[in-house]
N, C-alpha and C. Protein backbone atom coordinates (compact mmCIF):
# COMPACT_ATOMS: atom_id res chain seq x y z
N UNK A 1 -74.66 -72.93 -6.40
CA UNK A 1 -73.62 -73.89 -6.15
C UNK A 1 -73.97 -75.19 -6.88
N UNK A 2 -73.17 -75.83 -7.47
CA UNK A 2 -72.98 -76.97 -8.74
C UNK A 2 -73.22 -78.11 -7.91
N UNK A 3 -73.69 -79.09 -7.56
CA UNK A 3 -73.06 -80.42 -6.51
C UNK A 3 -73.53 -81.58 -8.09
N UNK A 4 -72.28 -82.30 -8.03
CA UNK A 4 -72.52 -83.93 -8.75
C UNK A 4 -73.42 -84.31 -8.55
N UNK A 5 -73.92 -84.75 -9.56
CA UNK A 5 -75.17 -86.00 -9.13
C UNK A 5 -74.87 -87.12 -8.42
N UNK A 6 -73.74 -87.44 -8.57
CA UNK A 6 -73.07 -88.66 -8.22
C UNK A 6 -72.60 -88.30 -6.52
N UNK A 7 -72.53 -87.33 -6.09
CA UNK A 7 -72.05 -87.16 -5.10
C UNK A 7 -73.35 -87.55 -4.35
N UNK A 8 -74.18 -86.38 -4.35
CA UNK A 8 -75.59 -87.07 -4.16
C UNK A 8 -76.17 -88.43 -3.94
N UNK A 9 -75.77 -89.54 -4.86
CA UNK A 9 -76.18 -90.75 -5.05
C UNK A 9 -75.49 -91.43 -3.93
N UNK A 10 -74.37 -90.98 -3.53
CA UNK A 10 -73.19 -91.50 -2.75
C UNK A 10 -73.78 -91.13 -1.14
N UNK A 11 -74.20 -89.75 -0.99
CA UNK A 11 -74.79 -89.72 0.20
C UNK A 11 -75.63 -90.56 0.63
N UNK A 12 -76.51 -90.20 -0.32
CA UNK A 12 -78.43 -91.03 -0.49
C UNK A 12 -77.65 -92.43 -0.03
N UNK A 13 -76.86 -93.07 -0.79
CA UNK A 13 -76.36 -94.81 -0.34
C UNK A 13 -75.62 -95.29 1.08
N UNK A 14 -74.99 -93.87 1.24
CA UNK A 14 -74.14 -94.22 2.87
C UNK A 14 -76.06 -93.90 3.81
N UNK A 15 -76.50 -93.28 3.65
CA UNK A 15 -77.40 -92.74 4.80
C UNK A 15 -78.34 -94.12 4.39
N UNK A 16 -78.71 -94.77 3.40
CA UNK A 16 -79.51 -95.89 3.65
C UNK A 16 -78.47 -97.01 4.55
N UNK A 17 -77.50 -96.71 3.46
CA UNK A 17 -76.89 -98.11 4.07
C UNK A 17 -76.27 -98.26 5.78
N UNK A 18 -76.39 -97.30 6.40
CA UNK A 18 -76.00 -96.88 7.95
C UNK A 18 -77.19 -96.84 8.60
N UNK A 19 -78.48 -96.78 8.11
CA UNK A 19 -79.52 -97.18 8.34
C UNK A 19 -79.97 -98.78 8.68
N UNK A 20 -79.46 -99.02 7.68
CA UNK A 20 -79.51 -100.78 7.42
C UNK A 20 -79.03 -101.45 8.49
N UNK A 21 -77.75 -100.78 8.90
CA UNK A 21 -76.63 -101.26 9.57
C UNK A 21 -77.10 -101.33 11.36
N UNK A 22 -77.82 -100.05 11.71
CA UNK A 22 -78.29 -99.93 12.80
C UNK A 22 -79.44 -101.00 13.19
N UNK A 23 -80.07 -101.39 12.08
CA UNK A 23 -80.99 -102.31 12.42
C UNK A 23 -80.88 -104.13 12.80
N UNK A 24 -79.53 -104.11 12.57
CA UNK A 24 -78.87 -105.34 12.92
C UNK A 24 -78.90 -105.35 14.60
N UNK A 25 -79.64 -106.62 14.83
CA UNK A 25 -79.20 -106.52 16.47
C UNK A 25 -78.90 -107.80 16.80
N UNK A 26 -76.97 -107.84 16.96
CA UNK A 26 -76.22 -108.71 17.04
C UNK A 26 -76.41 -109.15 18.76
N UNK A 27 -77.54 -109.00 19.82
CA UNK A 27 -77.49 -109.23 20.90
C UNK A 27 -78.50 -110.87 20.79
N UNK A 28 -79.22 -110.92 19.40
CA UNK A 28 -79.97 -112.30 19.34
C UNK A 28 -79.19 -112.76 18.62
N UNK A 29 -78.09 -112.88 18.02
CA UNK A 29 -77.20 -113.51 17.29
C UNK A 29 -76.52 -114.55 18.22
N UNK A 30 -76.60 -115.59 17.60
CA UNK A 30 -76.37 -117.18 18.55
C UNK A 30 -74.78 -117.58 17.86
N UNK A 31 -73.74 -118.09 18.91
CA UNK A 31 -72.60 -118.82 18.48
C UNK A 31 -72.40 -119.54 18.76
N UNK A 32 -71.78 -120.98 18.16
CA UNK A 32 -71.69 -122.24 18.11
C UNK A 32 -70.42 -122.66 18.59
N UNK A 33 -70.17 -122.15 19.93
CA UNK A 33 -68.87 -122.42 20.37
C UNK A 33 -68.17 -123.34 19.89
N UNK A 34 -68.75 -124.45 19.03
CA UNK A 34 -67.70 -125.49 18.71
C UNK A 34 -67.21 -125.30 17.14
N UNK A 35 -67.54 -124.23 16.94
CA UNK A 35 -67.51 -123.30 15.12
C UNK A 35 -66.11 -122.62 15.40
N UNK A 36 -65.86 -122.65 16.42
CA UNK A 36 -64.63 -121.51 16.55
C UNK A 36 -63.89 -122.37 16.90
N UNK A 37 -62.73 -121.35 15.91
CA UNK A 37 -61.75 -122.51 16.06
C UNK A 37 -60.35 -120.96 16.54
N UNK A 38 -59.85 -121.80 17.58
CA UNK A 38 -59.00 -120.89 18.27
C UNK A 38 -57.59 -120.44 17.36
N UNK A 39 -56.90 -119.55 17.50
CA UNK A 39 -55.83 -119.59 17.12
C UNK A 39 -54.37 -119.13 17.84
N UNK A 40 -53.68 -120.02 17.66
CA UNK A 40 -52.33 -120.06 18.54
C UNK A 40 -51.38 -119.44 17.79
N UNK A 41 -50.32 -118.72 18.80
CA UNK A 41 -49.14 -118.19 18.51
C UNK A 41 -48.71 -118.25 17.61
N UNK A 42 -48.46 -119.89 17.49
CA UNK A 42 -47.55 -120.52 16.60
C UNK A 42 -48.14 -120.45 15.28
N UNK A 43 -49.29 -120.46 15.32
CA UNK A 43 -50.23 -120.81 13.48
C UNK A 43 -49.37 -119.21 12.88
N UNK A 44 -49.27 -118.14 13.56
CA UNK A 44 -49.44 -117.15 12.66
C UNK A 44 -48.09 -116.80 12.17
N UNK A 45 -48.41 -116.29 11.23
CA UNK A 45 -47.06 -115.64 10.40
C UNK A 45 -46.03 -114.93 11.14
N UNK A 46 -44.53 -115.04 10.83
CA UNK A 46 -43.47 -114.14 11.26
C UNK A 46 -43.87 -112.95 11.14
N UNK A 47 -44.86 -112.32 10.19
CA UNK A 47 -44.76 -110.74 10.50
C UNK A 47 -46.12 -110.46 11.27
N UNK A 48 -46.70 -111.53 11.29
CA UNK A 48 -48.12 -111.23 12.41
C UNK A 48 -47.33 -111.40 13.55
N UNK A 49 -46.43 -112.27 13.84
CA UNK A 49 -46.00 -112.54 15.20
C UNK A 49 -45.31 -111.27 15.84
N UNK A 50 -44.27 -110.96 14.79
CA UNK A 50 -43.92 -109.22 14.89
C UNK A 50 -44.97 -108.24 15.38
N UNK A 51 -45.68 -108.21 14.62
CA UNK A 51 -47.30 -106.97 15.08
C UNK A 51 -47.71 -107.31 16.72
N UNK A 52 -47.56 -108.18 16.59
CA UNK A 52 -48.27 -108.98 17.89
C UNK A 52 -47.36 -108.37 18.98
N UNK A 53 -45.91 -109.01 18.85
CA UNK A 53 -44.79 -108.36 19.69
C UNK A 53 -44.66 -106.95 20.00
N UNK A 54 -45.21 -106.66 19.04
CA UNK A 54 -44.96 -105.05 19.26
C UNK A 54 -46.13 -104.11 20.18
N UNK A 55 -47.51 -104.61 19.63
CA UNK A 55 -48.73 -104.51 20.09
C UNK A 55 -48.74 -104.44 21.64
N UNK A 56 -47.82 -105.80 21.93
CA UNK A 56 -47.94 -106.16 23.50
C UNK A 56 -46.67 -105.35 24.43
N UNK A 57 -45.70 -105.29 23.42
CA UNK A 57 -44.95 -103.94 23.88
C UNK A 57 -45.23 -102.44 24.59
N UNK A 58 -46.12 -102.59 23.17
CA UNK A 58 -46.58 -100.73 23.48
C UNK A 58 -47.88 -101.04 24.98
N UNK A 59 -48.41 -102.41 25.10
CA UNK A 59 -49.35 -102.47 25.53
C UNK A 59 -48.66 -102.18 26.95
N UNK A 60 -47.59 -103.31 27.29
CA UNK A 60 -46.85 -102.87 28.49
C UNK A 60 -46.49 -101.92 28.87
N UNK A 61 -45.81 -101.17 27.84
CA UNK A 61 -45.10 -99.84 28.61
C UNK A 61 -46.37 -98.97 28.79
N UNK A 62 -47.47 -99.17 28.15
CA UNK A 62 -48.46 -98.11 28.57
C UNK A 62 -49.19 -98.72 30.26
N UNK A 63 -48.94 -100.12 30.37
CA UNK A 63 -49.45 -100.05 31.93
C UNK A 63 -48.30 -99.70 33.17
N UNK A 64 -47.52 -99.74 32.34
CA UNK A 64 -46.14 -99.47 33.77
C UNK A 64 -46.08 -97.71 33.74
N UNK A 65 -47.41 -96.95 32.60
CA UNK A 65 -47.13 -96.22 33.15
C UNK A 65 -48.12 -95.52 34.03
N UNK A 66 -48.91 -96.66 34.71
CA UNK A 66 -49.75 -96.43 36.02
C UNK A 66 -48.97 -96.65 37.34
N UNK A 67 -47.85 -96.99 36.97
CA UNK A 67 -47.10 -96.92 38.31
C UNK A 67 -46.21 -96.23 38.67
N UNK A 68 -45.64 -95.91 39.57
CA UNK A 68 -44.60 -94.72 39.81
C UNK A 68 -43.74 -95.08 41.10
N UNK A 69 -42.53 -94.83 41.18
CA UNK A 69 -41.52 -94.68 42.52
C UNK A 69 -41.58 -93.89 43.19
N UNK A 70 -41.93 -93.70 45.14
CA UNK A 70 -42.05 -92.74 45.57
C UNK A 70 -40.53 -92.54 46.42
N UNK A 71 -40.16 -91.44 47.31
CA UNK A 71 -39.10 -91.14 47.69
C UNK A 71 -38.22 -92.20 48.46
N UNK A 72 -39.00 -92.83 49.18
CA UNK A 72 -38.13 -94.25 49.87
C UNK A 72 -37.91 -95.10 48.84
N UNK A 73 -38.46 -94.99 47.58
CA UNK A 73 -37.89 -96.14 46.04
C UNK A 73 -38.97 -97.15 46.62
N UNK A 74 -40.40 -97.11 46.73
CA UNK A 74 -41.61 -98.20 46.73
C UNK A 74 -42.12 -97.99 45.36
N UNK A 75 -42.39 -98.63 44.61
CA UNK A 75 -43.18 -98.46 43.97
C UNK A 75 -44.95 -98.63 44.18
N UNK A 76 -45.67 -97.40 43.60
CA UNK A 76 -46.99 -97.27 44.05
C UNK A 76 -47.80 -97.65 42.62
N UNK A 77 -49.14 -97.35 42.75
CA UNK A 77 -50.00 -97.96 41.85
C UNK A 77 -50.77 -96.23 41.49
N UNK A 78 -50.31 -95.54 40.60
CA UNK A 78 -51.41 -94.47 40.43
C UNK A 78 -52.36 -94.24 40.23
N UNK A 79 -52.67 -95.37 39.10
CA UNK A 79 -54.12 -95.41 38.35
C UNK A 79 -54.59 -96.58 38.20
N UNK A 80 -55.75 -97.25 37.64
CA UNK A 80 -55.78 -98.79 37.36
C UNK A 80 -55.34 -98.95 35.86
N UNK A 81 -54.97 -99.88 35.60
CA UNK A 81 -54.44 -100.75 34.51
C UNK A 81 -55.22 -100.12 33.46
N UNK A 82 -55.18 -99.75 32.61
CA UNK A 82 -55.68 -98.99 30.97
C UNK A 82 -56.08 -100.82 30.36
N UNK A 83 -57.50 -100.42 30.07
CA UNK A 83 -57.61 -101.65 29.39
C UNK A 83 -57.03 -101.38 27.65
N UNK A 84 -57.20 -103.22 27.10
CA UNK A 84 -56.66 -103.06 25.86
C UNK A 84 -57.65 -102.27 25.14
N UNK A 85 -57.79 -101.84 23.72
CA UNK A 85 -58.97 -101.45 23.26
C UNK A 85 -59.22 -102.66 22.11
């Protein structure tokens, strides 16, 4: 069986470089709370604001569907709230 050299080279570079990657330990990594700078509604673009709208859409209808109507018309709680991911 033939394999590229190049394919090879490509492995050899993901397996160092995922190596590399594991050795980062972002739990001593320090933030400068006053470095961050927040961002509001309003800063972002009409079609980010769209994404956003929609995002929180799908986000809703996926928690309403932890709830359900029982025969007297109460609504009950089935499951807990699906966090965001």
């Amino acid at each position: 069986m033939f394999v590229y050299p190049l394919l090879h080279q490509h492995i050899f570079w993901h397996t160092q470089w995922d190596r590399s990657i594991i050795k980062i330990n972002l739990s001593n990594t320090e933030f400068d709370m006053e470095n961050i700078i927040a961002v509001m509604k309003d800063d972002l673009k009409d079609e980010q604001k769209q994404a956003m709208a929609r995002a929180m859409e799908e986000y809703k209808q996926l928690c309403l569907k932890s709830f359900s109507v029982n025969r007297s018309g109460d609504v009950i709680q089935k499951q807990e709230l699906t966090m965001p991911r």
